[in-house]
PDB file of N, CA and C in Angstrom:
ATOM      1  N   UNK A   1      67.389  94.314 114.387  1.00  0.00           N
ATOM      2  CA  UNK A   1      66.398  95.316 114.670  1.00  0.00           C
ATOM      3  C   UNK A   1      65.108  94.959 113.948  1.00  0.00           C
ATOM      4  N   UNK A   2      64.190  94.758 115.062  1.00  0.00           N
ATOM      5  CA  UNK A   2      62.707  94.678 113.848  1.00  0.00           C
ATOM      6  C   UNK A   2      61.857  95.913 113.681  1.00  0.00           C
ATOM      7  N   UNK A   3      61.353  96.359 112.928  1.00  0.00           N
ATOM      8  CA  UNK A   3      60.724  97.340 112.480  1.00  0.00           C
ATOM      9  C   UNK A   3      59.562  96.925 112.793  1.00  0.00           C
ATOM     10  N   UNK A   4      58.475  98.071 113.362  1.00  0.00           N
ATOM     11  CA  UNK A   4      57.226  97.516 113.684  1.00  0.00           C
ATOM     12  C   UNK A   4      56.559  99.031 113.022  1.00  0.00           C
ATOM     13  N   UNK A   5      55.341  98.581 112.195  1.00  0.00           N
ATOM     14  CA  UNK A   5      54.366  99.405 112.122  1.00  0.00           C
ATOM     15  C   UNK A   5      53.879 100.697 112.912  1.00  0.00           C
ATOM     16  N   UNK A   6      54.106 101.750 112.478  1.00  0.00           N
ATOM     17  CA  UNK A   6      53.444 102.923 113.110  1.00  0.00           C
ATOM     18  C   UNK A   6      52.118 103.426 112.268  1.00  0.00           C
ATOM     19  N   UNK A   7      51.222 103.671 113.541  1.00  0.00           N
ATOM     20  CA  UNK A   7      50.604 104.597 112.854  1.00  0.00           C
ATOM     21  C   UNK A   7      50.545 106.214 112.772  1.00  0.00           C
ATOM     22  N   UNK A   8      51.615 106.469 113.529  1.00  0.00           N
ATOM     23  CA  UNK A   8      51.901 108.279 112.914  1.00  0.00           C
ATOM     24  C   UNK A   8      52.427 108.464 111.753  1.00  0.00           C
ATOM     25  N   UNK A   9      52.757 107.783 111.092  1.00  0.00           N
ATOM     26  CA  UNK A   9      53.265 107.483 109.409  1.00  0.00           C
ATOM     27  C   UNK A   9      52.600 107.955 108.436  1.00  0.00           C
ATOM     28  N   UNK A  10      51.097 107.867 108.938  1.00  0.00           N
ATOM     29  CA  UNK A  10      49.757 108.233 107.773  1.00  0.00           C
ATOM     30  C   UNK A  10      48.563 107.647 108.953  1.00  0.00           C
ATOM     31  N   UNK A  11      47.240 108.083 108.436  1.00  0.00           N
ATOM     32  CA  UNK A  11      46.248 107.817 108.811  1.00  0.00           C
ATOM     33  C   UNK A  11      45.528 107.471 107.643  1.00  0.00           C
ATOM     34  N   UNK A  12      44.387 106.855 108.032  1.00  0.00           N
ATOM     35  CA  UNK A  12      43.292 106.446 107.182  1.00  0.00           C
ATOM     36  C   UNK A  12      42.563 107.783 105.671  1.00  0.00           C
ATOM     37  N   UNK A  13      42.930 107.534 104.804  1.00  0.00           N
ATOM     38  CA  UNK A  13      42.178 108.446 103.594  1.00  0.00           C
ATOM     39  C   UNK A  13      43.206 109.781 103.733  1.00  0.00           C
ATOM     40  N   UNK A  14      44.305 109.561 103.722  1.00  0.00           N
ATOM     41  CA  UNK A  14      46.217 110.053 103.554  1.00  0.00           C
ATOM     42  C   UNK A  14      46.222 109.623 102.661  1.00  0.00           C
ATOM     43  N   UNK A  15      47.313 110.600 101.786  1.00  0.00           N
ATOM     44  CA  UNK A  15      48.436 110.448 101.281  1.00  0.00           C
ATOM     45  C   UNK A  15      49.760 109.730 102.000  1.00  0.00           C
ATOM     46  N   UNK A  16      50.511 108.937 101.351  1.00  0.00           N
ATOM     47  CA  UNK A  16      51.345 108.138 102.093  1.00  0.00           C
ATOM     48  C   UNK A  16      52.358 109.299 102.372  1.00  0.00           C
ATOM     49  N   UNK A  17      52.963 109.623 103.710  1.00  0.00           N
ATOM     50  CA  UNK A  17      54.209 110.275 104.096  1.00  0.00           C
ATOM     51  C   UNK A  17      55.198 109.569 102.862  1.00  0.00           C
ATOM     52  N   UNK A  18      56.343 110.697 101.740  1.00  0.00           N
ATOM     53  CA  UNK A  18      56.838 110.430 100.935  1.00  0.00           C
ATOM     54  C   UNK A  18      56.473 110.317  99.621  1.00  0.00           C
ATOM     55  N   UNK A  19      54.947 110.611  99.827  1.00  0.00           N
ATOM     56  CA  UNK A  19      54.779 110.180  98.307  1.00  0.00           C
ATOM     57  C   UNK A  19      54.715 110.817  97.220  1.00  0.00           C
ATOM     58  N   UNK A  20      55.387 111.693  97.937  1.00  0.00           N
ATOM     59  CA  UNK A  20      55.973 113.213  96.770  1.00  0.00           C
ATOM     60  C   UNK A  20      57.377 113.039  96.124  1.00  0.00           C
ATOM     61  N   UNK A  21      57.909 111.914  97.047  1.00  0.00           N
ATOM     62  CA  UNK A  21      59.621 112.062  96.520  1.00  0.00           C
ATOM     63  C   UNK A  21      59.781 111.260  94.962  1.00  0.00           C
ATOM     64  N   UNK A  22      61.213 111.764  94.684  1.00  0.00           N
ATOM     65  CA  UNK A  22      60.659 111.109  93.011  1.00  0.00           C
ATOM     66  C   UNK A  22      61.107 109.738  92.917  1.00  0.00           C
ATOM     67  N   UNK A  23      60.678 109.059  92.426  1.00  0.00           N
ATOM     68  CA  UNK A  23      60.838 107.576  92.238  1.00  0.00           C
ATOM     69  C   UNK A  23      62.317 107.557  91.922  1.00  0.00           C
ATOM     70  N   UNK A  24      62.623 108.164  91.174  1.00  0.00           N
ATOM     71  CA  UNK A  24      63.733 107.364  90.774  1.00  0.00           C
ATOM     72  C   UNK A  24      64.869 106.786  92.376  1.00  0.00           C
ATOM     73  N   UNK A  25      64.354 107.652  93.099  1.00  0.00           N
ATOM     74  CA  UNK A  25      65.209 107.087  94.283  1.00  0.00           C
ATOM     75  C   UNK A  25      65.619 106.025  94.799  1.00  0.00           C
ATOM     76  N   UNK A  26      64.181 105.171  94.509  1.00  0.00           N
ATOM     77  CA  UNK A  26      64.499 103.695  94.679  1.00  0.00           C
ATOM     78  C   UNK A  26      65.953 103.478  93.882  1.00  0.00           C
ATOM     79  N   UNK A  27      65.537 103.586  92.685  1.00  0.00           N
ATOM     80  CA  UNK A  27      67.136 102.963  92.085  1.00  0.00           C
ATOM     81  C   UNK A  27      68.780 103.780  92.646  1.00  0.00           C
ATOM     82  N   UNK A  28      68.546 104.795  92.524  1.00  0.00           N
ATOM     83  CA  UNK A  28      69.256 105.746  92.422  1.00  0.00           C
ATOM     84  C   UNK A  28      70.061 105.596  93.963  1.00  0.00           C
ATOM     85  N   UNK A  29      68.953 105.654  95.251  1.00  0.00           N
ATOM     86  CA  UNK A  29      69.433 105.653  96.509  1.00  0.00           C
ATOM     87  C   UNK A  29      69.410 107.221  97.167  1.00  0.00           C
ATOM     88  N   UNK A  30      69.294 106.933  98.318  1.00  0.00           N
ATOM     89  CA  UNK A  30      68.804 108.428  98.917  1.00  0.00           C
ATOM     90  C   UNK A  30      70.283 108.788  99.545  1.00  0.00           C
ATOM     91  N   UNK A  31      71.312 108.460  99.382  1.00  0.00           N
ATOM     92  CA  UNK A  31      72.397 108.934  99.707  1.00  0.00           C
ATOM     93  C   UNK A  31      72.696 110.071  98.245  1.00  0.00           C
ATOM     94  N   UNK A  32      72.353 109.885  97.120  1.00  0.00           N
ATOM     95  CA  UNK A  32      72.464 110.535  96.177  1.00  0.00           C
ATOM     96  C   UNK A  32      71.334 111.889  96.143  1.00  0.00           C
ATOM     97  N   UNK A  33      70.476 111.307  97.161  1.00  0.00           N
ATOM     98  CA  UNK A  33      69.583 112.705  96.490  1.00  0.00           C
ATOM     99  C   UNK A  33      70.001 114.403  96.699  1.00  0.00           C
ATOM    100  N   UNK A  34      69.557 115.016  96.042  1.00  0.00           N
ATOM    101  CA  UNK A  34      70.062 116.522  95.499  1.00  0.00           C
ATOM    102  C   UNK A  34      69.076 117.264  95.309  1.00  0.00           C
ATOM    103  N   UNK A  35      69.277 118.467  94.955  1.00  0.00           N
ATOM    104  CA  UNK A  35      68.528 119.733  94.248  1.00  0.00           C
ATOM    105  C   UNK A  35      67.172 118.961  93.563  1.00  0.00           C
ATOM    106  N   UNK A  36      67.824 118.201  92.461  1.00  0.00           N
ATOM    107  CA  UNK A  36      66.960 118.326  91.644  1.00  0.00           C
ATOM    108  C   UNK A  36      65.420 117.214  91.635  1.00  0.00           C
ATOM    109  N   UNK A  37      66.163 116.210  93.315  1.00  0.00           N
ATOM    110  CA  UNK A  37      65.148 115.563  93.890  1.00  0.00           C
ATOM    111  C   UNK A  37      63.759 115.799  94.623  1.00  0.00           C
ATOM    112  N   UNK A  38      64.868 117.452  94.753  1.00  0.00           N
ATOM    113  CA  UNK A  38      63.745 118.056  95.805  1.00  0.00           C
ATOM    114  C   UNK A  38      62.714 119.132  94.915  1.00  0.00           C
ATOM    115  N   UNK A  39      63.358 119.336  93.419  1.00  0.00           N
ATOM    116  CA  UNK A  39      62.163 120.481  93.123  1.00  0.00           C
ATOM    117  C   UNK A  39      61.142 119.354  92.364  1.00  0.00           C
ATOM    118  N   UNK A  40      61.291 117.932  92.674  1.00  0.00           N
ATOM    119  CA  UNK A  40      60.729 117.207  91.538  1.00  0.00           C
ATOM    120  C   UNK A  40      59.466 116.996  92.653  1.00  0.00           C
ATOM    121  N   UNK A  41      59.950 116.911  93.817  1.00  0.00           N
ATOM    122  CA  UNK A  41      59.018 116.872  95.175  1.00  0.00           C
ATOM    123  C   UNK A  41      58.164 117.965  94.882  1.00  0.00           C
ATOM    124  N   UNK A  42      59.185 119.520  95.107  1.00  0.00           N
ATOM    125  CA  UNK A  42      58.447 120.645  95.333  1.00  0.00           C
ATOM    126  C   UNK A  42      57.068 120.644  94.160  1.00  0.00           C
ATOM    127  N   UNK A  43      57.654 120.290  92.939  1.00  0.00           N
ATOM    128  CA  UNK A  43      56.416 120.268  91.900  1.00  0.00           C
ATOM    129  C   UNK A  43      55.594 119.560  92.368  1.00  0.00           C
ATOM    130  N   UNK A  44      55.315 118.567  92.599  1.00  0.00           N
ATOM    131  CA  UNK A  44      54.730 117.171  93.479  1.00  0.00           C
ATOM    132  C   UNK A  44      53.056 118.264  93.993  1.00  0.00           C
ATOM    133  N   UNK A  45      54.379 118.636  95.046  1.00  0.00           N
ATOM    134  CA  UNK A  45      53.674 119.035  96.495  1.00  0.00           C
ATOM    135  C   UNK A  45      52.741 120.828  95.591  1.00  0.00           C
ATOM    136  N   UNK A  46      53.297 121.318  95.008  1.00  0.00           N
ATOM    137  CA  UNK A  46      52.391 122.640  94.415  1.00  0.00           C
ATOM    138  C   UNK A  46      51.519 122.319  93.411  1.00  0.00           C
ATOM    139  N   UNK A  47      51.560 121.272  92.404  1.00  0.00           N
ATOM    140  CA  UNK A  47      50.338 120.785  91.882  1.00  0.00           C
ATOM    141  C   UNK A  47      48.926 120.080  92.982  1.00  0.00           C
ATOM    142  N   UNK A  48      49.778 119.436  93.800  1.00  0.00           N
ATOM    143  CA  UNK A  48      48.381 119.043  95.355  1.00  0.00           C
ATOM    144  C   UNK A  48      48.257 120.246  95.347  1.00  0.00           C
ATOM    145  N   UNK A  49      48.416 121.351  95.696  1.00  0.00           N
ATOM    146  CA  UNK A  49      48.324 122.445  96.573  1.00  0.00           C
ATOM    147  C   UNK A  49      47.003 123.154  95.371  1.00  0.00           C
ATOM    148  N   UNK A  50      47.497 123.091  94.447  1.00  0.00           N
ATOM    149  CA  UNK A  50      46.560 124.365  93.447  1.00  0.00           C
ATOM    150  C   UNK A  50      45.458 123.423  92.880  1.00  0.00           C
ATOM    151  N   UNK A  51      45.619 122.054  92.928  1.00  0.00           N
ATOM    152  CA  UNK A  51      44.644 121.296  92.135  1.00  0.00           C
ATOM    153  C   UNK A  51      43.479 120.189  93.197  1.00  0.00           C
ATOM    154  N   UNK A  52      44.229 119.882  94.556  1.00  0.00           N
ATOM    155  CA  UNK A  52      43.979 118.784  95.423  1.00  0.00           C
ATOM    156  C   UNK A  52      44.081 117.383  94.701  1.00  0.00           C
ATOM    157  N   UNK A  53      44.961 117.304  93.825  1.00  0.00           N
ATOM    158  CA  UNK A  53      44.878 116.209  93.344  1.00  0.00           C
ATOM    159  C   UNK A  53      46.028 115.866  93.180  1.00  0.00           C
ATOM    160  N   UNK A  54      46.130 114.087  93.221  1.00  0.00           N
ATOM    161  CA  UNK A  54      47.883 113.933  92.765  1.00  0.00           C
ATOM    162  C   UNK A  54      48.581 112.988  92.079  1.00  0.00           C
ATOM    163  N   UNK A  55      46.917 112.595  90.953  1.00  0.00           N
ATOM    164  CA  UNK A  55      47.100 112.456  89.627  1.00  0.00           C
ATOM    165  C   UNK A  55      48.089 113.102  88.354  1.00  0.00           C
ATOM    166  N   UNK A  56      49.068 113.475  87.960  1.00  0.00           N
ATOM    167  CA  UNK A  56      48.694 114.067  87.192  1.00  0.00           C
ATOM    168  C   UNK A  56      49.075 114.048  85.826  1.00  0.00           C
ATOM    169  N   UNK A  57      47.614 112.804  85.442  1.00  0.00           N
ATOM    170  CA  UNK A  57      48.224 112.709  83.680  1.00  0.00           C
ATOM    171  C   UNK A  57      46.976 113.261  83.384  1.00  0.00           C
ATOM    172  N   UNK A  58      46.034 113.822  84.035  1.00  0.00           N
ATOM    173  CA  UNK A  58      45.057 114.406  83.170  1.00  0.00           C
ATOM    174  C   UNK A  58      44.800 115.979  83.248  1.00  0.00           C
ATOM    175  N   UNK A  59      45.989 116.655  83.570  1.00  0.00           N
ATOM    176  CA  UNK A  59      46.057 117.972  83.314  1.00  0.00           C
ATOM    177  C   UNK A  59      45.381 118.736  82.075  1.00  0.00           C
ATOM    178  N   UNK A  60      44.863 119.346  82.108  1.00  0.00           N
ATOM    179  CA  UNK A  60      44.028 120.076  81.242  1.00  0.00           C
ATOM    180  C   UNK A  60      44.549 121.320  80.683  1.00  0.00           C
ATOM    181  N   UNK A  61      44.458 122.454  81.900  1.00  0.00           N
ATOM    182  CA  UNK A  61      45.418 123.301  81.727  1.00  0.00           C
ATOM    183  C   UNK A  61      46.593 123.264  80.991  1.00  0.00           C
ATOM    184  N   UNK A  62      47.210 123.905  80.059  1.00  0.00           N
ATOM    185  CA  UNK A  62      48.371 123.574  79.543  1.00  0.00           C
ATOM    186  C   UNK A  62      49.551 123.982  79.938  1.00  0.00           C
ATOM    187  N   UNK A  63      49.306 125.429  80.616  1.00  0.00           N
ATOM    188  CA  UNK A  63      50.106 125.575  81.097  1.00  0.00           C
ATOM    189  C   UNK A  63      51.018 125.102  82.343  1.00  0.00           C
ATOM    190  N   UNK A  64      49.795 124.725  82.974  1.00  0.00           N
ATOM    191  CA  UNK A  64      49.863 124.083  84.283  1.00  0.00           C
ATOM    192  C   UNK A  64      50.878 122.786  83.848  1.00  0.00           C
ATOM    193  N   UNK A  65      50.216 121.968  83.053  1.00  0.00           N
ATOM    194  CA  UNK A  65      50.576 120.801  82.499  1.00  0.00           C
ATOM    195  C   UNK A  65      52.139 120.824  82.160  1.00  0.00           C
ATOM    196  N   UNK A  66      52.694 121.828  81.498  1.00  0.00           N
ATOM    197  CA  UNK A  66      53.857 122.189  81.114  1.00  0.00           C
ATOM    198  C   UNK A  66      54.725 122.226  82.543  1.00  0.00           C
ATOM    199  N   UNK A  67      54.511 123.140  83.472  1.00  0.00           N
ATOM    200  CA  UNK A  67      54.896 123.720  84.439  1.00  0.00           C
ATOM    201  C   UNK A  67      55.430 122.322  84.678  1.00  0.00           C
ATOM    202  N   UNK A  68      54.180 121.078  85.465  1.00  0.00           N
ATOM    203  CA  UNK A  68      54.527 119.879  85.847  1.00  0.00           C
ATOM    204  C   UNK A  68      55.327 118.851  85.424  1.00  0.00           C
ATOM    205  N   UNK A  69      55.202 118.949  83.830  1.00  0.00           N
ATOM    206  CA  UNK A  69      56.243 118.096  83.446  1.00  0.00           C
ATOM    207  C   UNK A  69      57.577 118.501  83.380  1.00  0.00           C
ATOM    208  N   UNK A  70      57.678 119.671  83.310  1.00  0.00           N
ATOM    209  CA  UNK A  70      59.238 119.969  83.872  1.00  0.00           C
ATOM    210  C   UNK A  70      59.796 119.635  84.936  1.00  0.00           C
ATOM    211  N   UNK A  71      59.220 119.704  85.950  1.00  0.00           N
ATOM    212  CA  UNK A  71      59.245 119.437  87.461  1.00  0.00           C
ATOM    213  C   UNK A  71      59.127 118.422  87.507  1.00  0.00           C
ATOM    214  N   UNK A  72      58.848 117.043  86.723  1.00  0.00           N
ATOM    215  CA  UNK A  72      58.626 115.873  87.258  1.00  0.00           C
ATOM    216  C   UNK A  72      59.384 115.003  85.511  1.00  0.00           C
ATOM    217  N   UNK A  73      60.059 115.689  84.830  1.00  0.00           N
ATOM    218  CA  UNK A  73      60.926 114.749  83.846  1.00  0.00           C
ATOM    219  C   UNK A  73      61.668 113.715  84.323  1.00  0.00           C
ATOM    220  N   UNK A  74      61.399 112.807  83.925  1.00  0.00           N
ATOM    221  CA  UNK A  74      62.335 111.588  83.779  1.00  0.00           C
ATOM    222  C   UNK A  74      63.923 111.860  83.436  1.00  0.00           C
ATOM    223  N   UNK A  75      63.993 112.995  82.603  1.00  0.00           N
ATOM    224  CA  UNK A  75      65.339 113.469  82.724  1.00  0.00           C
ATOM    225  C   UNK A  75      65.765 114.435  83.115  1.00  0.00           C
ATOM    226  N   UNK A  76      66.861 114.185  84.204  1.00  0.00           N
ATOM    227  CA  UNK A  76      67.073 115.206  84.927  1.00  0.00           C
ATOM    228  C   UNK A  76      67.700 116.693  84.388  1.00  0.00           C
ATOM    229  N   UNK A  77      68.431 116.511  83.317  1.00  0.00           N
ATOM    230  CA  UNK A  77      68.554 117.564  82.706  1.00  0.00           C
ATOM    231  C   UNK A  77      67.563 118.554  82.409  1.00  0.00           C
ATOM    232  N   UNK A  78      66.002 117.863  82.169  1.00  0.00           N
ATOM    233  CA  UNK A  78      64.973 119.169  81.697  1.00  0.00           C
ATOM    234  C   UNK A  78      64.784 119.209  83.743  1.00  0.00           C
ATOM    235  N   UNK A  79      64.453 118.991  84.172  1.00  0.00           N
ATOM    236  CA  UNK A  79      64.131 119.283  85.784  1.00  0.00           C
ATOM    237  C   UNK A  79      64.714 120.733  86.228  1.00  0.00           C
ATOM    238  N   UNK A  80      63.580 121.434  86.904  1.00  0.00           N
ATOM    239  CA  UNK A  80      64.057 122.891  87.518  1.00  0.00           C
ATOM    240  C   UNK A  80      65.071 122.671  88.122  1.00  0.00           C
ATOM    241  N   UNK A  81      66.287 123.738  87.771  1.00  0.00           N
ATOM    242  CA  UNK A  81      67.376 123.080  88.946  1.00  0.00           C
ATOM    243  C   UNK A  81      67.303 123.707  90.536  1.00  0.00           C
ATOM    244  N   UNK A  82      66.180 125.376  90.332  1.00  0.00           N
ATOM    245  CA  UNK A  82      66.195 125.433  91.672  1.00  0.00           C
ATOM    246  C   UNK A  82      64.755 126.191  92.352  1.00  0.00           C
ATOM    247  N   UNK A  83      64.801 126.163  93.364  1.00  0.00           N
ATOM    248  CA  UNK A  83      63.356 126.768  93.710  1.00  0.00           C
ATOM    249  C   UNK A  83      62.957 127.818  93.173  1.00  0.00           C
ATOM    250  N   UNK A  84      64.105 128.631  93.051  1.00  0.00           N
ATOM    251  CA  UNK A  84      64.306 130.289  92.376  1.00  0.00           C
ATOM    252  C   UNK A  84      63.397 130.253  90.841  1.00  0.00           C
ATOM    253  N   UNK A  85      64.053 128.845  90.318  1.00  0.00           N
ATOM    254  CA  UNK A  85      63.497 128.605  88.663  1.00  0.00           C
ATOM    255  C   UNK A  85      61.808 128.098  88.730  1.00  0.00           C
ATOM    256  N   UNK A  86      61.552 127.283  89.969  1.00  0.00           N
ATOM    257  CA  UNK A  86      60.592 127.188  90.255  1.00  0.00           C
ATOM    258  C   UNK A  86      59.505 128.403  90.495  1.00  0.00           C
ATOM    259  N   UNK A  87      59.793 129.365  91.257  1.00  0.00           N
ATOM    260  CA  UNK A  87      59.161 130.472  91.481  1.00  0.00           C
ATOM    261  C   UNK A  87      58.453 131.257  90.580  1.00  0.00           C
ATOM    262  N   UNK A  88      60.130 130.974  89.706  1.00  0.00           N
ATOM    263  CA  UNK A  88      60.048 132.112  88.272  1.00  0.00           C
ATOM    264  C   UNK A  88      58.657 131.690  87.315  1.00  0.00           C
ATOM    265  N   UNK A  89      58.743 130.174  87.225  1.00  0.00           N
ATOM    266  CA  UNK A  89      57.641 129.291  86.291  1.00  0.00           C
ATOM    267  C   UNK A  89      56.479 129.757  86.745  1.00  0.00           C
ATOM    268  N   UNK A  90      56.278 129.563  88.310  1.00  0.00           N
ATOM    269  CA  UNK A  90      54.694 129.465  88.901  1.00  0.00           C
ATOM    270  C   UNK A  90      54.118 131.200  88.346  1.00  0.00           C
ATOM    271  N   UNK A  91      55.157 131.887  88.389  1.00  0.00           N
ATOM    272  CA  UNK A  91      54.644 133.383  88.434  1.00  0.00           C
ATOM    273  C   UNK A  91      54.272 133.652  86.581  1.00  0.00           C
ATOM    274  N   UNK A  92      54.535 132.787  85.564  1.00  0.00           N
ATOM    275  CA  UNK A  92      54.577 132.595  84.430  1.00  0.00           C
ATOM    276  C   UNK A  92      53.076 131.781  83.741  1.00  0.00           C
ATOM    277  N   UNK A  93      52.564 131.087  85.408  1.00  0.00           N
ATOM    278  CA  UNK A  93      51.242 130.244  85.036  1.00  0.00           C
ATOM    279  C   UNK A  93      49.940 131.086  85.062  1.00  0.00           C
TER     280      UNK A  93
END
């Protein structure tokens, strides 16, 4: 099977389709992904949403800042485990 280039994938001055999901997937594999793949997304996708940006090591806000690094830890243990916990945070910012 050869794979050929689309362009409904993204357009010009996009964000790449995916580029919210959390890295670790590469290693990890998307047969494994879970809960805690998706609130690492959901954080992803609600920092774009409130900031338009999707940088984010130069958070200012602290709270904000806090919010995100939970949502986007390297270890999955600190990671929201669910949207519910997610909700709870945003209503806390």
């Amino acid at each position: 099977m050869i794979l050929v280039p689309s362009n409904i994938l993204t357009t010009v001055n996009t964000e790449f389709k995916g580029c919210f999901n959390d890295p670790s997937l590469v290693t990890e594999g998307f047969f494994n992904y879970g809960i805690l793949h998706e609130t690492y997304a959901i954080t992803r996708l609600i920092y774009f949403v409130m900031s338009g940006k999707t940088n984010v090591s130069a958070i200012k806000d602290m709270k904000l800042k806090t919010f995100v690094e939970k949502g986007l830890s390297t270890n999955l243990d600190n990671r929201y485990k669910s949207v519910d916990e997610i909700m709870l945070a945003i209503k806390l910012l």
